[in-house]
PDB file of N, CA and C in Angstrom:
ATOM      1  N   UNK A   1      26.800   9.627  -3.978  1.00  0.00           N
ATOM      2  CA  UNK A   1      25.540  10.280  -3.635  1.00  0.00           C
ATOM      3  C   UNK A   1      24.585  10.250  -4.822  1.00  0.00           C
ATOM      4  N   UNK A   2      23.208  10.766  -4.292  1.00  0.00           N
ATOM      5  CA  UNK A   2      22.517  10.491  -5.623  1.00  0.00           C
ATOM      6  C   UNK A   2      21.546  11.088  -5.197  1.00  0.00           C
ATOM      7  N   UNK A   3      20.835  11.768  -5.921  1.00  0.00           N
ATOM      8  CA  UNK A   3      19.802  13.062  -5.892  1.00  0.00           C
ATOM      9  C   UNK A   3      18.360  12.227  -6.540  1.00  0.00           C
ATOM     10  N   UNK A   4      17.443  12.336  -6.179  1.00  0.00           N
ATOM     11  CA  UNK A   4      16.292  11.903  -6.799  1.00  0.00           C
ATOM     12  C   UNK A   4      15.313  13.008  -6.867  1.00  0.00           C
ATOM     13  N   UNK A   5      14.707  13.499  -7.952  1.00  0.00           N
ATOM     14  CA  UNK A   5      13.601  14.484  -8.322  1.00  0.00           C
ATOM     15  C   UNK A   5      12.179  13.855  -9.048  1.00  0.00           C
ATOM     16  N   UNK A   6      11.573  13.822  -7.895  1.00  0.00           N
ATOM     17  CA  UNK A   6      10.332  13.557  -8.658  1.00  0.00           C
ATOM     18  C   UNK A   6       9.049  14.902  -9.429  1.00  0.00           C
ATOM     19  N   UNK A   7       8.428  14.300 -10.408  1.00  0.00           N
ATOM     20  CA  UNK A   7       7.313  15.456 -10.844  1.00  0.00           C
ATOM     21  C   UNK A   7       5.934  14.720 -11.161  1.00  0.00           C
ATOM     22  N   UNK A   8       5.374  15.502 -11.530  1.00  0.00           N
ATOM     23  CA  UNK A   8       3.853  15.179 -12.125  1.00  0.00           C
ATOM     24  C   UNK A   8       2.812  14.936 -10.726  1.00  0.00           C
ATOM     25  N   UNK A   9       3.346  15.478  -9.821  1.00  0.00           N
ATOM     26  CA  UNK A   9       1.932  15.649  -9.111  1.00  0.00           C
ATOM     27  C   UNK A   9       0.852  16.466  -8.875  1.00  0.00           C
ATOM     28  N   UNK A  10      -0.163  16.732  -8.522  1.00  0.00           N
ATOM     29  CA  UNK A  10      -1.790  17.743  -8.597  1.00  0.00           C
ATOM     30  C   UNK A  10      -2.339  17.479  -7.689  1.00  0.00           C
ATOM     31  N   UNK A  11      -3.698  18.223  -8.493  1.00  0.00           N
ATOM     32  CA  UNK A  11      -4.948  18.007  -8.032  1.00  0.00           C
ATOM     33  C   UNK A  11      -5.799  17.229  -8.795  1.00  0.00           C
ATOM     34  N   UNK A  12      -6.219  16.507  -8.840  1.00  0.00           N
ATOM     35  CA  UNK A  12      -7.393  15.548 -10.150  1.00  0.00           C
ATOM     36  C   UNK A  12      -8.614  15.263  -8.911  1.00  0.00           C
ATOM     37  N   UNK A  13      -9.544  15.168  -9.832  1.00  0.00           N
ATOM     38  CA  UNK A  13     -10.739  14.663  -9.562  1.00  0.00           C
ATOM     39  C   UNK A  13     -10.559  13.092  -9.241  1.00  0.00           C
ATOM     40  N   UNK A  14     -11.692  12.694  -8.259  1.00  0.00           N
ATOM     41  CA  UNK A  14     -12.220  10.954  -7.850  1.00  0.00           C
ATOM     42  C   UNK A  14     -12.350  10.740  -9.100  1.00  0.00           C
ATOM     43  N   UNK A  15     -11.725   9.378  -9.728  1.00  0.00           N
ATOM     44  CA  UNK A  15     -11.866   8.513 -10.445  1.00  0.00           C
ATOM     45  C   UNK A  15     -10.998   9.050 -11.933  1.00  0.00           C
ATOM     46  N   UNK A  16      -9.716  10.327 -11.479  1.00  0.00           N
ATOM     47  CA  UNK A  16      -9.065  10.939 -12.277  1.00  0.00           C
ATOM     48  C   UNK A  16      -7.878   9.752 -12.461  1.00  0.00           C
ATOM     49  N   UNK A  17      -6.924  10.366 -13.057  1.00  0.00           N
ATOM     50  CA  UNK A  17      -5.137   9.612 -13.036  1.00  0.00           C
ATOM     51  C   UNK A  17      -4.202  10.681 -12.950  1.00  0.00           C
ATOM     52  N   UNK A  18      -2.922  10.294 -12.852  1.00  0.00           N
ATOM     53  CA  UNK A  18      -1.717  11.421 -12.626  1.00  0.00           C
ATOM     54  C   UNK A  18      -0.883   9.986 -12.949  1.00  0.00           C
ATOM     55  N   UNK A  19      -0.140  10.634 -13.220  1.00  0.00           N
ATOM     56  CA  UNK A  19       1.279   9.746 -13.500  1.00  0.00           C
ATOM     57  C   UNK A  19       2.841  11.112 -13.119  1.00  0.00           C
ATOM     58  N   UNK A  20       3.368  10.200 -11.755  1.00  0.00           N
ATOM     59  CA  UNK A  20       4.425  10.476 -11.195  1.00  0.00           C
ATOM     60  C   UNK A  20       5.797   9.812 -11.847  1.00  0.00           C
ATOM     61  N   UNK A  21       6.885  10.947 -11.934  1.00  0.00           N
ATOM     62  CA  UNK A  21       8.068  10.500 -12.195  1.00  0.00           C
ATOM     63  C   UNK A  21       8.962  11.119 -11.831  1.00  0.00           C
ATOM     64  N   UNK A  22      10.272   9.676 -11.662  1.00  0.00           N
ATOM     65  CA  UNK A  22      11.165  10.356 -10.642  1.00  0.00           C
ATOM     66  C   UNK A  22      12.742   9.605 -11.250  1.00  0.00           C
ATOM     67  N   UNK A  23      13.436  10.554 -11.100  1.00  0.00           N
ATOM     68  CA  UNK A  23      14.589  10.852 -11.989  1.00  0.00           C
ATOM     69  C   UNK A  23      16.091  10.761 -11.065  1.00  0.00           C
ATOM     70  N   UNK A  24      17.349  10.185 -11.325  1.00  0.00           N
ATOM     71  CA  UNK A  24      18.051   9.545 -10.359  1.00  0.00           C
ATOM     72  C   UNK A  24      19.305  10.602 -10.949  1.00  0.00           C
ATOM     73  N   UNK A  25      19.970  11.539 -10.278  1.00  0.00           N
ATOM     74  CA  UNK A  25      21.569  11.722 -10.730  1.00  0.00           C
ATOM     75  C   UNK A  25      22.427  11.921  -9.894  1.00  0.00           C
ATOM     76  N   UNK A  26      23.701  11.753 -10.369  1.00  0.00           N
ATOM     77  CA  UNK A  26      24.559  12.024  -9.289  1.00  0.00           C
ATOM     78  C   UNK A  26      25.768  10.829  -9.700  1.00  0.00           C
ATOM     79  N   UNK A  27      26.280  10.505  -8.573  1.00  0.00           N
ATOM     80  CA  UNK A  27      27.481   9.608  -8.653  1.00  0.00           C
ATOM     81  C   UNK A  27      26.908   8.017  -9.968  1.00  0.00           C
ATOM     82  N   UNK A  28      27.838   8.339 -10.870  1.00  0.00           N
ATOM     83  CA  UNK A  28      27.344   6.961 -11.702  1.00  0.00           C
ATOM     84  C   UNK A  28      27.445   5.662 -11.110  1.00  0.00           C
ATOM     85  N   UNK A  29      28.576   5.943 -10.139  1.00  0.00           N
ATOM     86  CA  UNK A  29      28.627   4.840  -9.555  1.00  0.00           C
ATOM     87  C   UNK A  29      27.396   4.207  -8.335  1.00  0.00           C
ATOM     88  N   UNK A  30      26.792   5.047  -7.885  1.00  0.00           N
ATOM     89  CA  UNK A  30      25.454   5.290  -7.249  1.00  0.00           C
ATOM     90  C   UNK A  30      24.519   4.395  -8.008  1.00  0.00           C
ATOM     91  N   UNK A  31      24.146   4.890  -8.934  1.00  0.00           N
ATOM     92  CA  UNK A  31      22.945   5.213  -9.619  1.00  0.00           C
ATOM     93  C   UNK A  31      23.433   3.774 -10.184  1.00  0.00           C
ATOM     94  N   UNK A  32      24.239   3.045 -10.680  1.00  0.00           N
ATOM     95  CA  UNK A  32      24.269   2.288 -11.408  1.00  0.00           C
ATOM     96  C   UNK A  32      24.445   0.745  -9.999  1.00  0.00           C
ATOM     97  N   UNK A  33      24.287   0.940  -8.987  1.00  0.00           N
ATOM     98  CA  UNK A  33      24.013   0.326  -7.483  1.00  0.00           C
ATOM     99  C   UNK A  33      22.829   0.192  -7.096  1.00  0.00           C
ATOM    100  N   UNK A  34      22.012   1.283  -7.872  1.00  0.00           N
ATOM    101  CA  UNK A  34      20.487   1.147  -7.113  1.00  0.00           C
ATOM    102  C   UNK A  34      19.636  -0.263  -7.626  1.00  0.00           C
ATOM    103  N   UNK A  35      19.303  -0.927  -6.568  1.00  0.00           N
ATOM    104  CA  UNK A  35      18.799  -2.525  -7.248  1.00  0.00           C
ATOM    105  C   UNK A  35      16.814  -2.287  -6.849  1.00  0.00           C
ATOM    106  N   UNK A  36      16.910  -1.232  -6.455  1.00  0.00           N
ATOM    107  CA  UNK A  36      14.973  -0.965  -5.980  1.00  0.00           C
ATOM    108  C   UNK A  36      14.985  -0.001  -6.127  1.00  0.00           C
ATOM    109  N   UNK A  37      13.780   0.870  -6.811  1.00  0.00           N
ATOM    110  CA  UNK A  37      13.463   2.007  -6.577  1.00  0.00           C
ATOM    111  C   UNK A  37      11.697   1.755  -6.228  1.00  0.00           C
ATOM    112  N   UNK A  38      11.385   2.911  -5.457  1.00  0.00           N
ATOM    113  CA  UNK A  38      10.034   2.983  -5.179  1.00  0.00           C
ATOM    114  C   UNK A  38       9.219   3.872  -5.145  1.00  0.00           C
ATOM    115  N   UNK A  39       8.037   3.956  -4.430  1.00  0.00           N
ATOM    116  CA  UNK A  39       7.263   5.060  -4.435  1.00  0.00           C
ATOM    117  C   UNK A  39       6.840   4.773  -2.424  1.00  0.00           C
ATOM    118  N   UNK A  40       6.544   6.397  -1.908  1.00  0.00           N
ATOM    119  CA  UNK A  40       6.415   5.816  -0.579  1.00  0.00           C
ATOM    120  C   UNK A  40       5.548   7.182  -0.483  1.00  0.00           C
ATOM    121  N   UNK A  41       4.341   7.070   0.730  1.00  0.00           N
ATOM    122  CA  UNK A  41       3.417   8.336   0.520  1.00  0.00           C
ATOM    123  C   UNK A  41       3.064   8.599   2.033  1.00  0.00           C
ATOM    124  N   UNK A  42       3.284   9.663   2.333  1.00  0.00           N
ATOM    125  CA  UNK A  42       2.655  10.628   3.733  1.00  0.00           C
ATOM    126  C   UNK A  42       1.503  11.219   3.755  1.00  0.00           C
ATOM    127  N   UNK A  43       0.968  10.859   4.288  1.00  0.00           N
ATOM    128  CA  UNK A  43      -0.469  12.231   4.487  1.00  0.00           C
ATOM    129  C   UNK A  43      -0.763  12.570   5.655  1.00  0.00           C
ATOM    130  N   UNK A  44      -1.427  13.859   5.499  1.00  0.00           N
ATOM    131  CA  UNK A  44      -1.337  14.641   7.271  1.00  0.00           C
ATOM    132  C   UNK A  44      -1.535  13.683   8.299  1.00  0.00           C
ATOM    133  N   UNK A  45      -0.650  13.646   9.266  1.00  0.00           N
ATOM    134  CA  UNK A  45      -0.829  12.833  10.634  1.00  0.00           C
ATOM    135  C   UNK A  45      -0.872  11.706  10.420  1.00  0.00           C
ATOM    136  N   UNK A  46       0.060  11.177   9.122  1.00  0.00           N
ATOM    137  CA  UNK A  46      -0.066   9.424   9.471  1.00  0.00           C
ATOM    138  C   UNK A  46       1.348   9.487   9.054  1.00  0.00           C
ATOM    139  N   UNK A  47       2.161   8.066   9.235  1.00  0.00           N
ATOM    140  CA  UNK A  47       3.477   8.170   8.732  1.00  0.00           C
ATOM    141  C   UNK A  47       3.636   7.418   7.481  1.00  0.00           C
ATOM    142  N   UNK A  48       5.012   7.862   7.221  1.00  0.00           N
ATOM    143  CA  UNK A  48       5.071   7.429   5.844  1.00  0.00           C
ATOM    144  C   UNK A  48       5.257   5.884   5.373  1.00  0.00           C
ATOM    145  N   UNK A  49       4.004   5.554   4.707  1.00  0.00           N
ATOM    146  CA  UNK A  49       4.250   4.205   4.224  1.00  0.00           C
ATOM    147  C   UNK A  49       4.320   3.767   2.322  1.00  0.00           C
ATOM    148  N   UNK A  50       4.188   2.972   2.486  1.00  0.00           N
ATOM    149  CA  UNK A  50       5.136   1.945   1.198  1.00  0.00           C
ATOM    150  C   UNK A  50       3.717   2.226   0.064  1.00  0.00           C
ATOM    151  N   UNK A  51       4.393   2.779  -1.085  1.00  0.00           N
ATOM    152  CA  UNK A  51       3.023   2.684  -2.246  1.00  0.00           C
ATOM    153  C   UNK A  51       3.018   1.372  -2.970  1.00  0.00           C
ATOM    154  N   UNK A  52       4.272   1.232  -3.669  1.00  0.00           N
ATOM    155  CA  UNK A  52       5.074   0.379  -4.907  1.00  0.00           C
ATOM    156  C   UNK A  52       6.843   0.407  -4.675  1.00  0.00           C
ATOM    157  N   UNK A  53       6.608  -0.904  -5.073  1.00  0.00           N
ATOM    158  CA  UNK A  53       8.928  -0.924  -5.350  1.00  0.00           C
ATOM    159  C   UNK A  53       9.142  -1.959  -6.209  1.00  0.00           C
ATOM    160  N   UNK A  54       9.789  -1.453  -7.012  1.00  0.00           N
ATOM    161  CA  UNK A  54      10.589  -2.440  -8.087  1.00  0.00           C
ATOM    162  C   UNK A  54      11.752  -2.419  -7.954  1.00  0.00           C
ATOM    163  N   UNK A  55      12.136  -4.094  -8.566  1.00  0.00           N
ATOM    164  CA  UNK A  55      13.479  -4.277  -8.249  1.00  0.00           C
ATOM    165  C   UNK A  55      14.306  -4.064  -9.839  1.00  0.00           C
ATOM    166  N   UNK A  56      15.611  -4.247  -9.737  1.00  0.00           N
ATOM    167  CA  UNK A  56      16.042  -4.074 -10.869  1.00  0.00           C
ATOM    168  C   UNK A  56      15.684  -5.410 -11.948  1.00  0.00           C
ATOM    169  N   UNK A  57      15.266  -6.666 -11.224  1.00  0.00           N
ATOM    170  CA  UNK A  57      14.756  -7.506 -12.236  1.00  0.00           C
ATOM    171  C   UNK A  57      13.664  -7.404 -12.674  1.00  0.00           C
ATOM    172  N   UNK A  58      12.821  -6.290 -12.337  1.00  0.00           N
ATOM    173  CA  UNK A  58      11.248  -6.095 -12.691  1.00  0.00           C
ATOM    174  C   UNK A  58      10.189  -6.451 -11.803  1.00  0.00           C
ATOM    175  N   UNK A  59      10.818  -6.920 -10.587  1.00  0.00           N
ATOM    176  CA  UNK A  59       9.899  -7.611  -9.453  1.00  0.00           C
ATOM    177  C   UNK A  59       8.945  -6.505  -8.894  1.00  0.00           C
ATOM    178  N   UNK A  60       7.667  -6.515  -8.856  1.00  0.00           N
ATOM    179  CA  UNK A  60       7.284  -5.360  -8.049  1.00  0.00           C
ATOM    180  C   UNK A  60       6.476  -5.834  -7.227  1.00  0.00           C
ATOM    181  N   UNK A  61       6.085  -4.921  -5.837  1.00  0.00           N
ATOM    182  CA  UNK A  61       5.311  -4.893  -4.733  1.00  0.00           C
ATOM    183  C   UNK A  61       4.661  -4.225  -4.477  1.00  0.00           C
ATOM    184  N   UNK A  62       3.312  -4.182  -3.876  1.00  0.00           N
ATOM    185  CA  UNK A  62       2.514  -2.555  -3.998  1.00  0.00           C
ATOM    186  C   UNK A  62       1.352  -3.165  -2.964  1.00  0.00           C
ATOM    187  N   UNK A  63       1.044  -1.715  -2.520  1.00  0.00           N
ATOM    188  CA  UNK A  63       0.488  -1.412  -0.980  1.00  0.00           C
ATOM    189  C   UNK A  63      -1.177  -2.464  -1.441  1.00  0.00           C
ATOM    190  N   UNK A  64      -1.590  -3.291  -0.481  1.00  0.00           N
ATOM    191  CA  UNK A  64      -2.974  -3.753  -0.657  1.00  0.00           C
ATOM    192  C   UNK A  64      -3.999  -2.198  -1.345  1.00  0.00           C
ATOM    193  N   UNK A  65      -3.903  -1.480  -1.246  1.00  0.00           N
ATOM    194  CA  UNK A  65      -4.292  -0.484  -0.771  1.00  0.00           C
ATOM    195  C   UNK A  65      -4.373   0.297  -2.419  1.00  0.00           C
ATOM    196  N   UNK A  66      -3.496  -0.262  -3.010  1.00  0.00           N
ATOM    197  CA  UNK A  66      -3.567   0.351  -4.677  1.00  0.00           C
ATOM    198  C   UNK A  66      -3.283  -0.675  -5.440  1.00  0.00           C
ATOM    199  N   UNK A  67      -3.269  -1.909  -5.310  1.00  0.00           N
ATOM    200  CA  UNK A  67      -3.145  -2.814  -5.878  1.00  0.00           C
ATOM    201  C   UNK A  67      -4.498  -3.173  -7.025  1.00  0.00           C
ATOM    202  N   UNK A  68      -4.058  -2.917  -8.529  1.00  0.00           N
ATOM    203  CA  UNK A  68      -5.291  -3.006  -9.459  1.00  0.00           C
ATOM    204  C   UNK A  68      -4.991  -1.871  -9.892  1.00  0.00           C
ATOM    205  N   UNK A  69      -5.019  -0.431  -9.380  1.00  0.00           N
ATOM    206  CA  UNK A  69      -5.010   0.963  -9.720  1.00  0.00           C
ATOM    207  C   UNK A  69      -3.593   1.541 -10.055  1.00  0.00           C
ATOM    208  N   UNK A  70      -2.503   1.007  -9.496  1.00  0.00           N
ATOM    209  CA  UNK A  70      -1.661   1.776  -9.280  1.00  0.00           C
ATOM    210  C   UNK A  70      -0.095   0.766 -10.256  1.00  0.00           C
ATOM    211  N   UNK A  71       0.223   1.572 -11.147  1.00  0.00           N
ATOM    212  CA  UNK A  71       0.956   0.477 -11.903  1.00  0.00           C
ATOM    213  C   UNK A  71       1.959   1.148 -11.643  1.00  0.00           C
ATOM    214  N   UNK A  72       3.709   0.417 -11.263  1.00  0.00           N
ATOM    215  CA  UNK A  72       5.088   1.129 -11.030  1.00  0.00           C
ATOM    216  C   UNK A  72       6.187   0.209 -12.345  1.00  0.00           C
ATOM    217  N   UNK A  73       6.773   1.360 -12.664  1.00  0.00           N
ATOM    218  CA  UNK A  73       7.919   0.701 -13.943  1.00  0.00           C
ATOM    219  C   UNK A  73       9.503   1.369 -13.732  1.00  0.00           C
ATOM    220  N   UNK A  74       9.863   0.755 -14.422  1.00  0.00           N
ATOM    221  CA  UNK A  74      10.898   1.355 -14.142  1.00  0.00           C
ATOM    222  C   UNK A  74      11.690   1.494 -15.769  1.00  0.00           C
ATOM    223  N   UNK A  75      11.548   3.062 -16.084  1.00  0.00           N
ATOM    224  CA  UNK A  75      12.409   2.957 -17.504  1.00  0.00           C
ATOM    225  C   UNK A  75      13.515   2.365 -17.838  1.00  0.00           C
ATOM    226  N   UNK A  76      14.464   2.801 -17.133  1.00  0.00           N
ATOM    227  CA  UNK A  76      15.945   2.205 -17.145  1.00  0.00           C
ATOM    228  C   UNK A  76      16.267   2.497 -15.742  1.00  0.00           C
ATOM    229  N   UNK A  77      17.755   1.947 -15.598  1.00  0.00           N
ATOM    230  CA  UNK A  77      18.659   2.296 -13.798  1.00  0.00           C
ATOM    231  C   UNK A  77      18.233   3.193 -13.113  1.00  0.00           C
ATOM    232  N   UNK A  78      17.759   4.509 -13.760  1.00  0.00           N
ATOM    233  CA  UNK A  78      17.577   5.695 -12.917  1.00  0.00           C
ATOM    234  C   UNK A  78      16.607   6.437 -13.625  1.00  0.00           C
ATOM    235  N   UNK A  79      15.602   5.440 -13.339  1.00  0.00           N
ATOM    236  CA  UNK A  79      14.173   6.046 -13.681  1.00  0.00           C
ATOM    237  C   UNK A  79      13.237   5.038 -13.495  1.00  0.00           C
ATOM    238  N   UNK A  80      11.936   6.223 -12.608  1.00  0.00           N
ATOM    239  CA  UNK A  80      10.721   5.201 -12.317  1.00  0.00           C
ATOM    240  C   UNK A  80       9.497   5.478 -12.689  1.00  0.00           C
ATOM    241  N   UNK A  81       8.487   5.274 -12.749  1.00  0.00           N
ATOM    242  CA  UNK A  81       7.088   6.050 -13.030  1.00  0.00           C
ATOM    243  C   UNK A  81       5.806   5.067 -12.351  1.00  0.00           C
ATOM    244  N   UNK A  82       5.044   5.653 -11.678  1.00  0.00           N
ATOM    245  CA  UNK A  82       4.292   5.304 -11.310  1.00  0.00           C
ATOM    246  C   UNK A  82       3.067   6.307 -11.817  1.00  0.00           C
ATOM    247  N   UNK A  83       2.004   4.890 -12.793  1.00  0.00           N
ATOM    248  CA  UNK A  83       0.622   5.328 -13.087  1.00  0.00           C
ATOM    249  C   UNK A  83      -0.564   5.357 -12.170  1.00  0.00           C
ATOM    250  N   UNK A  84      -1.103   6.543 -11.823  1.00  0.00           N
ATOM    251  CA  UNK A  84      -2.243   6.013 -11.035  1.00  0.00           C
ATOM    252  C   UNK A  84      -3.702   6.656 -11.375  1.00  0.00           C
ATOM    253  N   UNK A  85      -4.330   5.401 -11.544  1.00  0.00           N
ATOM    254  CA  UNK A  85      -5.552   5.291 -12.084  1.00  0.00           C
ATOM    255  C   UNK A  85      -7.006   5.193 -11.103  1.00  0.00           C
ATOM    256  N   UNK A  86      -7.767   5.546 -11.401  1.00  0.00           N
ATOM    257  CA  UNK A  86      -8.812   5.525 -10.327  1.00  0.00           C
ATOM    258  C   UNK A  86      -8.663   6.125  -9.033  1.00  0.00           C
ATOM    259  N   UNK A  87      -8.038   6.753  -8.786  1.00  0.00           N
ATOM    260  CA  UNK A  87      -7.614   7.757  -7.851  1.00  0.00           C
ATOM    261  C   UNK A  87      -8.680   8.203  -6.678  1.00  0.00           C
ATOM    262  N   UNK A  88      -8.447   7.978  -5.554  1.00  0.00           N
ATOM    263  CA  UNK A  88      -9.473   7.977  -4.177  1.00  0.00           C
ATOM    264  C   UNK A  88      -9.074   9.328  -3.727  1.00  0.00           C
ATOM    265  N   UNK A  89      -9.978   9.909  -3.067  1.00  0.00           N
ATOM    266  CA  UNK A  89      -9.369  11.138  -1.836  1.00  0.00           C
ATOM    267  C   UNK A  89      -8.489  10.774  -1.295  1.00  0.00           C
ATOM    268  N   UNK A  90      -8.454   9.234  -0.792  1.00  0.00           N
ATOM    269  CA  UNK A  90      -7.932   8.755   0.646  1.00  0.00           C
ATOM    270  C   UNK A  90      -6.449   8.480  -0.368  1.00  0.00           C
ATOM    271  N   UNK A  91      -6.064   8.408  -1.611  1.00  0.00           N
ATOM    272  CA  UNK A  91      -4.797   8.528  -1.960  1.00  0.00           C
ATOM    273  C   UNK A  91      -4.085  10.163  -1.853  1.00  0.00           C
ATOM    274  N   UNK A  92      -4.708  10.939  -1.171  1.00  0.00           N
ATOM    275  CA  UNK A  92      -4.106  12.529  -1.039  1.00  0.00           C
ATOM    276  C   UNK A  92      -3.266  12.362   0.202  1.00  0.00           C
ATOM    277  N   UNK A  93      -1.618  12.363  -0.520  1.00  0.00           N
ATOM    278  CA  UNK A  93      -0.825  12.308   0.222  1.00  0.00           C
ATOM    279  C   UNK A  93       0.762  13.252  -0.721  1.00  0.00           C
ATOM    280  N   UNK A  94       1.905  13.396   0.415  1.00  0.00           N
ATOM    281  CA  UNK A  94       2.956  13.448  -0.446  1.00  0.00           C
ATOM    282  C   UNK A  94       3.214  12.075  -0.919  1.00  0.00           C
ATOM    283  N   UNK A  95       3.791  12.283  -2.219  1.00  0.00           N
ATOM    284  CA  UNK A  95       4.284  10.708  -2.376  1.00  0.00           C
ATOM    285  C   UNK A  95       6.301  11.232  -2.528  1.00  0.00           C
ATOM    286  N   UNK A  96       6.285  10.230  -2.158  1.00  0.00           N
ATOM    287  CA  UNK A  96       8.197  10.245  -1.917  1.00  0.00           C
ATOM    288  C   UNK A  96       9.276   9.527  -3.091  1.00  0.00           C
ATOM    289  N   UNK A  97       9.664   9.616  -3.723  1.00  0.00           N
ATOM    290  CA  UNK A  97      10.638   8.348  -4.468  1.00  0.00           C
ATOM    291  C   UNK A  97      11.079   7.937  -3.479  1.00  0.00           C
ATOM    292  N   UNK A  98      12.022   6.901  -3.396  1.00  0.00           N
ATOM    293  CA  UNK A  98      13.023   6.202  -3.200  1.00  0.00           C
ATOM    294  C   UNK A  98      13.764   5.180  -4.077  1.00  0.00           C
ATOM    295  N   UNK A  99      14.871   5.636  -3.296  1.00  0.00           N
ATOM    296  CA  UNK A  99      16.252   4.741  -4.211  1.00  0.00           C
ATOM    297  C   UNK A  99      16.799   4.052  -3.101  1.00  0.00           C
ATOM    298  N   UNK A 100      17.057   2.449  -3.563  1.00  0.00           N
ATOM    299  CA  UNK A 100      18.393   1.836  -2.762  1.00  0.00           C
ATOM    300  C   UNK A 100      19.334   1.392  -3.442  1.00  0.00           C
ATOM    301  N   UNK A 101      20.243   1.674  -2.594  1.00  0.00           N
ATOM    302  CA  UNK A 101      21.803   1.747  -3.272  1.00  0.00           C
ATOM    303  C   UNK A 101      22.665   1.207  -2.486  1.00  0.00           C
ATOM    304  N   UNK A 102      22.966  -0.026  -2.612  1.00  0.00           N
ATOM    305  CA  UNK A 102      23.992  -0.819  -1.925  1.00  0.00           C
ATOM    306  C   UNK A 102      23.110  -0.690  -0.254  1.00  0.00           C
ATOM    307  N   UNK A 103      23.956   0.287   0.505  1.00  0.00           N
ATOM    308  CA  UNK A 103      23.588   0.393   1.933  1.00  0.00           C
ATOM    309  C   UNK A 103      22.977   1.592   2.274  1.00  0.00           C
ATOM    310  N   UNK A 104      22.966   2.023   1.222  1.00  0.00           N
ATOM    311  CA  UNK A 104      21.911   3.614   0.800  1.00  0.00           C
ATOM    312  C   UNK A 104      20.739   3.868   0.982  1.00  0.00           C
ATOM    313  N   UNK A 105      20.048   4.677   1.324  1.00  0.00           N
ATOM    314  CA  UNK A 105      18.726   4.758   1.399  1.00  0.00           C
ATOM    315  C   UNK A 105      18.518   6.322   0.764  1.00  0.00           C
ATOM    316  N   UNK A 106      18.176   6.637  -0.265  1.00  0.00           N
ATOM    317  CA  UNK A 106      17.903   7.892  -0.877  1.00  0.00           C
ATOM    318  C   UNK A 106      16.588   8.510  -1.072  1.00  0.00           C
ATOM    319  N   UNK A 107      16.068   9.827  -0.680  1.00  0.00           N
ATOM    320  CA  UNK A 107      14.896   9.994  -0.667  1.00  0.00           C
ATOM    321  C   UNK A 107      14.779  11.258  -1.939  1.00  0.00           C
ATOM    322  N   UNK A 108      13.430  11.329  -2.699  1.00  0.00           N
ATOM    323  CA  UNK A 108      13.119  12.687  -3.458  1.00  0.00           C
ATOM    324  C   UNK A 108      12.489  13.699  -2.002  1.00  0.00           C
ATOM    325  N   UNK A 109      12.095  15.302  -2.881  1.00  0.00           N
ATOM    326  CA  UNK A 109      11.870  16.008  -2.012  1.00  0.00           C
ATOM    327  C   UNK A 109      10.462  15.656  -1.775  1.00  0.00           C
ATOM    328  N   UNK A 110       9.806  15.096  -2.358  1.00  0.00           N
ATOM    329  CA  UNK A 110       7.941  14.847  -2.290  1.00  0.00           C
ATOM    330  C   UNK A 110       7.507  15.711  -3.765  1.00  0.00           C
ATOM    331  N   UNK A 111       6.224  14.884  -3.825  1.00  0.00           N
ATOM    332  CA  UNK A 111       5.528  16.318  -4.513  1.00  0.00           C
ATOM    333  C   UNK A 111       3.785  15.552  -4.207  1.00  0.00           C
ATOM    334  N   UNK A 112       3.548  16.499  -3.793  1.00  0.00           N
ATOM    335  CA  UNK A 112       1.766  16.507  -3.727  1.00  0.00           C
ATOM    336  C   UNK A 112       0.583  16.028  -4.782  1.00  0.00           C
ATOM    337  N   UNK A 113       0.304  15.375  -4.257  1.00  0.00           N
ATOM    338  CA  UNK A 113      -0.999  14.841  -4.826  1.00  0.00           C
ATOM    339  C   UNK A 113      -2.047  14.757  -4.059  1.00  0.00           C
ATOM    340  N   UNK A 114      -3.197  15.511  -4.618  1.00  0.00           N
ATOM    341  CA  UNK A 114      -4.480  15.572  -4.134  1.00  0.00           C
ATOM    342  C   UNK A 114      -5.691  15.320  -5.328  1.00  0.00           C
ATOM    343  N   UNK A 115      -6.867  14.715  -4.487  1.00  0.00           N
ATOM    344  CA  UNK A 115      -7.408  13.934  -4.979  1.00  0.00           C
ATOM    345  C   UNK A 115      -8.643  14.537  -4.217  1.00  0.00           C
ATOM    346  N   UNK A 116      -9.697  15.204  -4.925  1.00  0.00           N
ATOM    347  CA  UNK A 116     -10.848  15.939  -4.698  1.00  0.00           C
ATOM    348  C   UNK A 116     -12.428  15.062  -4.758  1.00  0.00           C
ATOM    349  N   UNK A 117     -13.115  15.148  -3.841  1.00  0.00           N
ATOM    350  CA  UNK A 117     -14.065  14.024  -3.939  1.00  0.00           C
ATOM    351  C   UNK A 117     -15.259  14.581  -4.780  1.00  0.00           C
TER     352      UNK A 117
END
């Protein structure tokens, strides 16, 4: 099993930044399986879709949608951070971690980000 906690989310102003991070523990054997971690974001009445994901070789992918603004890293095995820069209203959502792990799918609890016009 494997627990993911993310932090660093707010309120910032249009054209602010926040930088999210999200933290992996639990079974070593887990955590040392996870080959993607990501970022994934909800906002009222829409479902949850894809921000950023990196792979464990450094490969990353990221939503048309923040692509330019939104940079994802990954410190080591069980750790991620996503910078986000230039920040829209229309990015006011929960944002989610995720971890995959073999056949795993692991989620954080959310944490809020809002973005004031």
């Amino acid at each position: 099993q494997v627990q993911l906690v993310e932090s660093g989310g707010g309120l910032v102003q249009a054209g602010g930044s926040l930088r999210l991070s999200c933290a992996a523990s639990g079974s070593i054997v887990s955590i040392l399986s996870i080959n993607v971690m990501g970022w994934y974001r909800q906002a009222p009445g829409k479902q949850r879709e894809l921000v950023a994901i990196i792979s464990r070789d450094g490969s990353t992918n990221y939503a048309d949608s923040v692509k330019g603004r939104f940079t994802i890293s990954r410190d080591n095995v069980k750790s991620t951070v996503l910078q986000m820069n230039s920040l829209k209203p229309e990015d006011t959502a929960v944002y989610y971690c995720n971890a995959k792990s073999g056949q795993h799918d692991y989620w954080g609890q959310g944490t809020q980000v809002t973005v004031s016009s």
